[in-house]
Protein backbone atom coordinates (compact mmCIF):
# COMPACT_ATOMS: atom_id res chain seq x y z
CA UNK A 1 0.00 0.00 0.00
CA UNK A 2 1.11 3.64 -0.59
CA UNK A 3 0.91 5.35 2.88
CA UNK A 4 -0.35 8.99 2.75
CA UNK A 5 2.26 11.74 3.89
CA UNK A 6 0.25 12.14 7.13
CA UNK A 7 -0.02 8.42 7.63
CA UNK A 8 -2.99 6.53 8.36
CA UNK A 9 -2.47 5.82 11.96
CA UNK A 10 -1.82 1.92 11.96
CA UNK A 11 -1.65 -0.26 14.78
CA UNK A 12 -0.49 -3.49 15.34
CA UNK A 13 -3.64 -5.09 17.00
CA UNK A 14 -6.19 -6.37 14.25
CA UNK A 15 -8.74 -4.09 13.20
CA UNK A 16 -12.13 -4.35 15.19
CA UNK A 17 -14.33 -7.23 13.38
CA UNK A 18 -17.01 -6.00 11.16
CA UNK A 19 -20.51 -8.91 11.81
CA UNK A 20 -20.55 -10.33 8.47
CA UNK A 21 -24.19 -9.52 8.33
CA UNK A 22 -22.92 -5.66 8.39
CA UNK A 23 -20.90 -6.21 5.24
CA UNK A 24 -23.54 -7.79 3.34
CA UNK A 25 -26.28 -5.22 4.40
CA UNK A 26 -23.56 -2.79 3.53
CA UNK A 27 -22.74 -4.84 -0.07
CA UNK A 28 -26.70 -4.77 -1.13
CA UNK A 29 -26.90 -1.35 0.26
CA UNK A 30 -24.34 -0.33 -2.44
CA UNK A 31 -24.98 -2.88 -4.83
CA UNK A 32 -28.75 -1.49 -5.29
CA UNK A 33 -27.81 1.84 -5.38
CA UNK A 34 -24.97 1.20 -8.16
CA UNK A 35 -27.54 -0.60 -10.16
CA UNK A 36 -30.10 1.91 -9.68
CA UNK A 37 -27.65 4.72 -11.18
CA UNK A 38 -26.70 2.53 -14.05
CA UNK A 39 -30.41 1.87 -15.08
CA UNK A 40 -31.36 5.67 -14.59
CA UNK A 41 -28.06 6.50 -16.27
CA UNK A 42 -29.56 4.28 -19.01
CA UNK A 43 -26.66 2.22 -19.57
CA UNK A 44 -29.13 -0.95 -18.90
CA UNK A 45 -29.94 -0.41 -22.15
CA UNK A 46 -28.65 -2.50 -25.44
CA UNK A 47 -29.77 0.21 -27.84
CA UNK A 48 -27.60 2.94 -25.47
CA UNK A 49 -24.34 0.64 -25.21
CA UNK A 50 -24.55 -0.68 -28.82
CA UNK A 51 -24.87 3.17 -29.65
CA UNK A 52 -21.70 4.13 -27.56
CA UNK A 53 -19.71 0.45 -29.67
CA UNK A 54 -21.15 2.68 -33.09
CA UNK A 55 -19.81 6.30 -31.88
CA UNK A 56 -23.59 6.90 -32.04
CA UNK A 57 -24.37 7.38 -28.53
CA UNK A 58 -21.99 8.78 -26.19
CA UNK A 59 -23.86 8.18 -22.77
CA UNK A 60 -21.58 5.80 -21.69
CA UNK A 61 -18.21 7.59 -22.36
CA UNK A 62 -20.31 10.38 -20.38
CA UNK A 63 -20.84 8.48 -17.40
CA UNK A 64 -17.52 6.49 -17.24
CA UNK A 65 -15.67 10.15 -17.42
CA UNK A 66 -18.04 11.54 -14.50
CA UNK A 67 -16.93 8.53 -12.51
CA UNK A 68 -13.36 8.47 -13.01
CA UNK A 69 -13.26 12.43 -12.59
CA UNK A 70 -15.57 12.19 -9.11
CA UNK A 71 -13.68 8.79 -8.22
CA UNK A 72 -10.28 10.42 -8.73
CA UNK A 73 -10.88 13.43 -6.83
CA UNK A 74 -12.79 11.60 -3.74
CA UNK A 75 -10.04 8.86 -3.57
CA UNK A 76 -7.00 11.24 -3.76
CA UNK A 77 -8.52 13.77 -1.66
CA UNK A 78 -9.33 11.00 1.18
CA UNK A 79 -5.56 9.93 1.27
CA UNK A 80 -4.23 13.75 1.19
CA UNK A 81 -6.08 13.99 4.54
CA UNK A 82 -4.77 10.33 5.84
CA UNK A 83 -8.61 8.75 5.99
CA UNK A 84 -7.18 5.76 3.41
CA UNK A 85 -4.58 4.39 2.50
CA UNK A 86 -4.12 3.63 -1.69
CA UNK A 87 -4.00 0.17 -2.54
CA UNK A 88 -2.11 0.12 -6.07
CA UNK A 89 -2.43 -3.05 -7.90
CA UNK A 90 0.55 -3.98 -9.32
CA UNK A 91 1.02 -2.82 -13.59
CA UNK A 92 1.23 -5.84 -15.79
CA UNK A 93 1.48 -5.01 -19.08
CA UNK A 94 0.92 -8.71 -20.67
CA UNK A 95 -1.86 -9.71 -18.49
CA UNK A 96 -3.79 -6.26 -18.55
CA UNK A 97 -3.56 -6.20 -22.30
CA UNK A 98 -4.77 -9.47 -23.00
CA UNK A 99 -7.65 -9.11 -20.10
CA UNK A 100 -8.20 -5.38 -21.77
CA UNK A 101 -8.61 -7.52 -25.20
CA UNK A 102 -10.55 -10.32 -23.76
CA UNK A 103 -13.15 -7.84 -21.95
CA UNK A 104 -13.34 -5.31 -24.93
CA UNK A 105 -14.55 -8.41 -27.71
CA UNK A 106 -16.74 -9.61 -25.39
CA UNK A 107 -18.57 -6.20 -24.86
CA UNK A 108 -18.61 -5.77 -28.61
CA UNK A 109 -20.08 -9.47 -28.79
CA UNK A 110 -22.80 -9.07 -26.50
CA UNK A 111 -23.09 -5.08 -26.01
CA UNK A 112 -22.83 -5.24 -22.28
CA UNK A 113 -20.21 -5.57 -19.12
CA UNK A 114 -20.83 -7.05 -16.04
CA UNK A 115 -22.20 -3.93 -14.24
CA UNK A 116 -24.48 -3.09 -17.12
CA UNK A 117 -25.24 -6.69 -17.64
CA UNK A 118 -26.55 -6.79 -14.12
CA UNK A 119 -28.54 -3.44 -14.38
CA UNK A 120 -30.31 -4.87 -17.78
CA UNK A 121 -31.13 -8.01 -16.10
CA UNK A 122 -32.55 -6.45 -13.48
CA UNK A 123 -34.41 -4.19 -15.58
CA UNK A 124 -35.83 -7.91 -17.70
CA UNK A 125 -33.89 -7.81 -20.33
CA UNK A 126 -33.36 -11.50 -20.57
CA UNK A 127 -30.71 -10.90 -23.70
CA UNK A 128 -28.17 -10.41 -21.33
CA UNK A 129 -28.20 -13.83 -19.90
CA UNK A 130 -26.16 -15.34 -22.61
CA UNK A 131 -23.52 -13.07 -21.26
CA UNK A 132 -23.68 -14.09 -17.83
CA UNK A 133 -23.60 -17.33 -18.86
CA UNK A 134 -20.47 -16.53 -20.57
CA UNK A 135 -19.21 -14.47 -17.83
CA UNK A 136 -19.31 -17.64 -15.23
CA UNK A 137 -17.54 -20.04 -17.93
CA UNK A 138 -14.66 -17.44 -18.21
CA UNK A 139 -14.92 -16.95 -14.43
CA UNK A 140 -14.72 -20.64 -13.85
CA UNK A 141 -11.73 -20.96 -16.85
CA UNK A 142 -9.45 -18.30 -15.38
CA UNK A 143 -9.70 -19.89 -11.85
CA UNK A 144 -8.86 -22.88 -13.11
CA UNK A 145 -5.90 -21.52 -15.12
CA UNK A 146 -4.94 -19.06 -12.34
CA UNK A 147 -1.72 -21.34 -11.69
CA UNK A 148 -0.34 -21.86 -15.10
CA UNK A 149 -1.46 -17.48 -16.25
CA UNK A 150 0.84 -16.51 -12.40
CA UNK A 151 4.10 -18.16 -14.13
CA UNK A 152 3.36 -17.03 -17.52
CA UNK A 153 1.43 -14.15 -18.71
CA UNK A 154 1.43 -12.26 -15.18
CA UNK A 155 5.06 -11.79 -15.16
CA UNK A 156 5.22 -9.94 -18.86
CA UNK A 157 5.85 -6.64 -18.59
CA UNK A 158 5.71 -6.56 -14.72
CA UNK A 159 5.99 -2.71 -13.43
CA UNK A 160 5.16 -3.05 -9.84
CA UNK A 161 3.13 -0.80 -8.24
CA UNK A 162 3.36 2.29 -10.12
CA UNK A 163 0.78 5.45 -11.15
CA UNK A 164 0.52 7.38 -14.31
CA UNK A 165 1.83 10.62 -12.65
CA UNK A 166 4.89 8.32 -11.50
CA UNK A 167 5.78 7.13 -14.67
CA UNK A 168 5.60 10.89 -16.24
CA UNK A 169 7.41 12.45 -13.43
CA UNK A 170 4.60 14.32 -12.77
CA UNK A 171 3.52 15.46 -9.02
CA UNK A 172 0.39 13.75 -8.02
CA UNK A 173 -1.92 17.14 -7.38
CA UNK A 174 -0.63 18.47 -10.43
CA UNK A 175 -1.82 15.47 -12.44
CA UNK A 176 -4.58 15.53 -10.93
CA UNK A 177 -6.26 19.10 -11.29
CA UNK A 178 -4.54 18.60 -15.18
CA UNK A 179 -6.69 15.10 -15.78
CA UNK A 180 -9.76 16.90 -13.94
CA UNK A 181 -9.57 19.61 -16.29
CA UNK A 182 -9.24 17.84 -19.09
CA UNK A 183 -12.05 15.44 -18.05
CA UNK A 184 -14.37 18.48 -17.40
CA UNK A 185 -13.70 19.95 -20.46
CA UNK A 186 -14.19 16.16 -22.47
CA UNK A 187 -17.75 16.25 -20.74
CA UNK A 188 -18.24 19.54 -21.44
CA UNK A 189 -17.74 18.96 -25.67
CA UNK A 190 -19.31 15.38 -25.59
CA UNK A 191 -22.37 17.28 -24.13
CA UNK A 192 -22.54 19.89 -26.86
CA UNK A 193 -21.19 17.39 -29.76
CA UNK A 194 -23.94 14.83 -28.32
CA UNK A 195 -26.57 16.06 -26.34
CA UNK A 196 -28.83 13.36 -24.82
């Protein structure tokens, strides 16, 4: 983990135990609420995603740029004040391009991604179950493979744990109010270019 400047304070007896029921009220609590956004975002939809796949509909690239702008500044702003502590998963270029791959042809297969998936089948659009189906099967194939893809393909291209404004020798808050801006301004000319 990357520890925050003014540490998160850390002690060496074991967290108090969160009641399991907790984290599962917690997990639907968040789960529902996720799902509710995507369906009112209207990325539930086939027509909406197949639309974003044709450069027809530009919902999607809407939403996933208010999340990663909103996510980025939350996160970031959280550890500058020492309430979390980052948890960097390690860069793997081999492993992250072929997953990258894997994920984008089955999107343009099916028109949906887990998340959305979920929100559609909630929403009864029974389409989507061929994709869950799929979804298990890969789930169940990678598992099994797990052993064989951690001495192969997960060692290509290893970087560690490293961030974009590390690699460009850029300071973090500088990066970050740069990518905000640049986000803002993206949603700003999607919106115009493609009003909903």
């Amino acid at each position: 983990m990357i520890n925050p400047g003014k540490a998160v304070k850390e002690s060496s007896a074991p967290p108090p135990a969160v009641p399991a029921g907790g984290k599962l009220v917690a997990a639907i609590i968040f789960g529902t609420a996720f799902g509710f956004l995507l369906q009112k975002g209207g990325v539930g939809k086939y027509n909406v995603l197949i639309g974003q796949l044709l450069l027809q509909d530009f919902t999607v690239a809407k939403i996933m740029m208010t999340a990663i702008l909103l996510g980025m500044v939350g996160v970031f702003t959280l550890h500058h004040f020492a309430k979390v502590n980052l948890d960097i998963h390690p860069t793997k270029i081999g492993a992250q391009t072929i997953g990258g791959m894997l994920f984008g042809i089955g999107f343009a297969l099916i028109a949906y991604c887990p998340g959305t998936g979920a929100a559609a089948l909630g929403q009864g659009s029974w389409d989507v179950l061929f994709g869950m189906a799929g979804l298990v099967a890969g789930s169940y194939l990678f598992a099994e493979m797990s052993g064989w893809l951690k001495r192969t393909v997960e060692t290509w291209g290893d970087k560690g744990k490293v961030m974009l404004p590390d690699l460009l020798h850029i300071p973090r808050g500088v990066f970050i109010v740069i990518l905000a801006v640049l986000l803002i301004v993206g949603l700003f000319a999607l919106e115009r270019a493609f009003p909903r």
